[in-house]
Protein backbone atom coordinates (compact mmCIF):
# COMPACT_ATOMS: atom_id res chain seq x y z
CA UNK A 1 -66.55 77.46 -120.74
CA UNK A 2 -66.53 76.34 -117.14
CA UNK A 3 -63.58 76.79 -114.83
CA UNK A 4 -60.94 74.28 -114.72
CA UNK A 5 -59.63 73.58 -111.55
CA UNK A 6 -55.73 72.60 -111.95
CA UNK A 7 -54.83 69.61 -109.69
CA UNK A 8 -51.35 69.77 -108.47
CA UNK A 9 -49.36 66.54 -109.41
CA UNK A 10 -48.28 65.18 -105.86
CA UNK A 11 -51.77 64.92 -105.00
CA UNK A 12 -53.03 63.22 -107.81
CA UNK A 13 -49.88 60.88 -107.24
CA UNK A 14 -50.97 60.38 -103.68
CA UNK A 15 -54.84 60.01 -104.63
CA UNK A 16 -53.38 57.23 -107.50
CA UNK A 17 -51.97 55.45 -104.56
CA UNK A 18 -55.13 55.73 -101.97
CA UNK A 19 -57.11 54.65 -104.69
CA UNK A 20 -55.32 51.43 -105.00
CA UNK A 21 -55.84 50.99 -100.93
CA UNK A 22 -52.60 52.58 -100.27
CA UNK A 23 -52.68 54.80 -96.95
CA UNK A 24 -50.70 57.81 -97.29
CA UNK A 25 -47.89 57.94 -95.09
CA UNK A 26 -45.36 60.17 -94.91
CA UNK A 27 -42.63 58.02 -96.81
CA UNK A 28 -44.94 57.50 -99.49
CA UNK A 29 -45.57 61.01 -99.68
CA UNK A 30 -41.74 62.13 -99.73
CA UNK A 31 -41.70 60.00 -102.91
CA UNK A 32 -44.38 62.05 -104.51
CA UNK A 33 -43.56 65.36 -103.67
CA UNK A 34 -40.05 64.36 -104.52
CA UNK A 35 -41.44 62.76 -108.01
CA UNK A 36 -43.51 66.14 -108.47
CA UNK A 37 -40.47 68.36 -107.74
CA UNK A 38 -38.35 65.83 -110.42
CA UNK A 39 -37.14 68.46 -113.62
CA UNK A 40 -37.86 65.52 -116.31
CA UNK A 41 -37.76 61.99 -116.07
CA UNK A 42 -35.72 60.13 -112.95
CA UNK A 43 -34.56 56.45 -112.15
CA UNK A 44 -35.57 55.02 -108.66
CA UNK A 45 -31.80 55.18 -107.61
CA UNK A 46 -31.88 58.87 -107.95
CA UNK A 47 -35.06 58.64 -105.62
CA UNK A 48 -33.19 56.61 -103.36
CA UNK A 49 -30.11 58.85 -103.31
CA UNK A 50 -32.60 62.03 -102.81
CA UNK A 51 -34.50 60.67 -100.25
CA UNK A 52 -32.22 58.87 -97.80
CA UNK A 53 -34.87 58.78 -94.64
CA UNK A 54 -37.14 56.60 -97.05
CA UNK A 55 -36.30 53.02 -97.43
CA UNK A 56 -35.40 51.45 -100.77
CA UNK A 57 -38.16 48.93 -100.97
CA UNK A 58 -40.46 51.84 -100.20
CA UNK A 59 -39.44 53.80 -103.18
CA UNK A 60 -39.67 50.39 -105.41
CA UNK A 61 -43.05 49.43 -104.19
CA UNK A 62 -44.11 52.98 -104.62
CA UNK A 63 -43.05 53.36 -107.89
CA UNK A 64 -44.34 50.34 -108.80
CA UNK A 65 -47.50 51.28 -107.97
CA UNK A 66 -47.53 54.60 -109.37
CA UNK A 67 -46.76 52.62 -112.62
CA UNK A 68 -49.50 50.08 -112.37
CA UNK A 69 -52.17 52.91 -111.57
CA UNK A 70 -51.00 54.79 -114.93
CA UNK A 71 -49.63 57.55 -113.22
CA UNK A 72 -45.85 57.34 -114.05
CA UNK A 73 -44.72 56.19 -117.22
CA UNK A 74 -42.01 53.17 -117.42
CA UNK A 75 -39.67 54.90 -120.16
CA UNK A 76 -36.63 51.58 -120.98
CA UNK A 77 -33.40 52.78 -121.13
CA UNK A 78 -30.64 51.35 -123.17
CA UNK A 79 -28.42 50.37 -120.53
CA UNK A 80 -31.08 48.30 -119.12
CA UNK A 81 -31.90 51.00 -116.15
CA UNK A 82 -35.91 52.13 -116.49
CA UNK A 83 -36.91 55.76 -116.23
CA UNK A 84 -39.66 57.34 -114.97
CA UNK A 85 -42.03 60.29 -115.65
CA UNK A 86 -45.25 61.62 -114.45
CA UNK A 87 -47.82 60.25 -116.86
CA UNK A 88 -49.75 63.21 -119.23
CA UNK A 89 -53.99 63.08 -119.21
CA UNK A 90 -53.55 62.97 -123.00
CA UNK A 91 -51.93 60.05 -124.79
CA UNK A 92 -48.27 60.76 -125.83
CA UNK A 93 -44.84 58.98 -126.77
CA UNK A 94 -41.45 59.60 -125.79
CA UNK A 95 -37.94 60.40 -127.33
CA UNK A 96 -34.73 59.26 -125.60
CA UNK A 97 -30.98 60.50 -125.85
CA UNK A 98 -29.29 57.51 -126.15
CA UNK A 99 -25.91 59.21 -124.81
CA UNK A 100 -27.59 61.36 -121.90
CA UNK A 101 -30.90 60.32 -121.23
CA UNK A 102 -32.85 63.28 -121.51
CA UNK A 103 -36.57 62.20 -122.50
CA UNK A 104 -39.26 64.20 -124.23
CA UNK A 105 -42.98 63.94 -124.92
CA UNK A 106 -44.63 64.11 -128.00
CA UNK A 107 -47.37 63.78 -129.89
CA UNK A 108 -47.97 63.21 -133.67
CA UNK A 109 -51.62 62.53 -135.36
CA UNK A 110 -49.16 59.76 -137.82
CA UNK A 111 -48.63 57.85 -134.86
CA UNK A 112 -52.50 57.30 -134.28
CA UNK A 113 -53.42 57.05 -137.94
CA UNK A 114 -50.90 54.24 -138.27
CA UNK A 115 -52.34 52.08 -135.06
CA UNK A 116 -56.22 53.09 -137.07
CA UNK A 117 -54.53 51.63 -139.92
CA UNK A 118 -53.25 48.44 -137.90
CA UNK A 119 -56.48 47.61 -136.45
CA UNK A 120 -57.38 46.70 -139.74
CA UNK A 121 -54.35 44.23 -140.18
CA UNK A 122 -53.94 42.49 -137.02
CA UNK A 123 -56.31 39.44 -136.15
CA UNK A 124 -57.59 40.65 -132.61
CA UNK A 125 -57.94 43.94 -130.73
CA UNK A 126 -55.23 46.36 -129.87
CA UNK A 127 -55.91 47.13 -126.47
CA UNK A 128 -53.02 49.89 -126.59
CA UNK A 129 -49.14 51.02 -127.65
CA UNK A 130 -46.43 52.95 -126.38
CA UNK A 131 -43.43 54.33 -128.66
CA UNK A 132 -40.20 55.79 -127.19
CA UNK A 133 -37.95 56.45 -130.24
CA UNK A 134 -34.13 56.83 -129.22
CA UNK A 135 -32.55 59.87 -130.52
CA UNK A 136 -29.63 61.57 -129.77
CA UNK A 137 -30.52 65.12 -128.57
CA UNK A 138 -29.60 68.60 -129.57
CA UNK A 139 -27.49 69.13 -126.71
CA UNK A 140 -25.84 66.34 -127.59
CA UNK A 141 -25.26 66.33 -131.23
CA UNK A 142 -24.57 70.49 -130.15
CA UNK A 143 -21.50 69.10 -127.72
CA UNK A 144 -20.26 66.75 -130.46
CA UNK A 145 -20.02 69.38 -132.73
CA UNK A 146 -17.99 71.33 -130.54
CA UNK A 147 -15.40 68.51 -130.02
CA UNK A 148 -16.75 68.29 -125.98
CA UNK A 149 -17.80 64.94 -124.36
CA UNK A 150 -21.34 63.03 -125.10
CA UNK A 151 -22.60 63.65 -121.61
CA UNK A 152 -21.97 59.99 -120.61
């Protein structure tokens, strides 16, 4: 089995953006190495907050971008806010705490089988899906148990 040489994520955030004609400056590449330093997903406000010296549109466009190249993942929230992670190689859902917001990955071979199954039943072609399932975590349900606040 060959070698496989591990990428790190800021530069496959920056190549996403170069390869949609994007030159790489350095506020575009505060917002990646800030988005590859991110511990879970992150809302462009908390960008904005964490990088003061880059203007808000910036961050926006850059997101946006990021987005449209497949590289970060849209996840809705329920108070209408979107958040973001850094998109996975392999294709993947997500789970969302509806009282604190943490989100997950997973993956589950009933997922696929299902959309196999659709194909079947819908008049066209599915050209792709996306699932985020809104839980509420382990933490949370743990801190409701004790009597403590939701997180919120």
């Amino acid at each position: 089995m060959p070698a496989q040489t591990i990428v790190p994520v800021e530069a496959n955030l920056i190549n996403a953006l170069e390869d949609r004609g994007l030159r790489k400056t350095s506020a575009r590449s505060a917002v990646t190495t800030r988005i590859e330093t991110a511990s879970g997903a992150f809302t462009a406000e908390q960008l904005c907050r964490d990088l003061p010296e880059v203007g808000r549109a910036t961050v926006y466009r850059t997101i946006r971008h990021l987005v449209d190249a497949g590289a970060l993942c849209k996840l809705p929230m329920l108070d209408g806010a979107p958040k973001y992670s850094v998109a996975r190689n392999e294709h993947h859902h997500h789970t969302i705490c509806s009282r604190c917001g943490a989100v997950e990955e997973f993956r589950h071979s009933t997922v696929e089988r299902v959309m196999r199954s659709l194909e079947k039943e819908i008049d066209g072609d599915i050209v792709g899906h996306r699932m985020e399932i809104f839980i509420t975590c382990s933490n949370c349900l743990a801190e409701s148990n004790r009597g403590g606040s939701s997180g919120r």
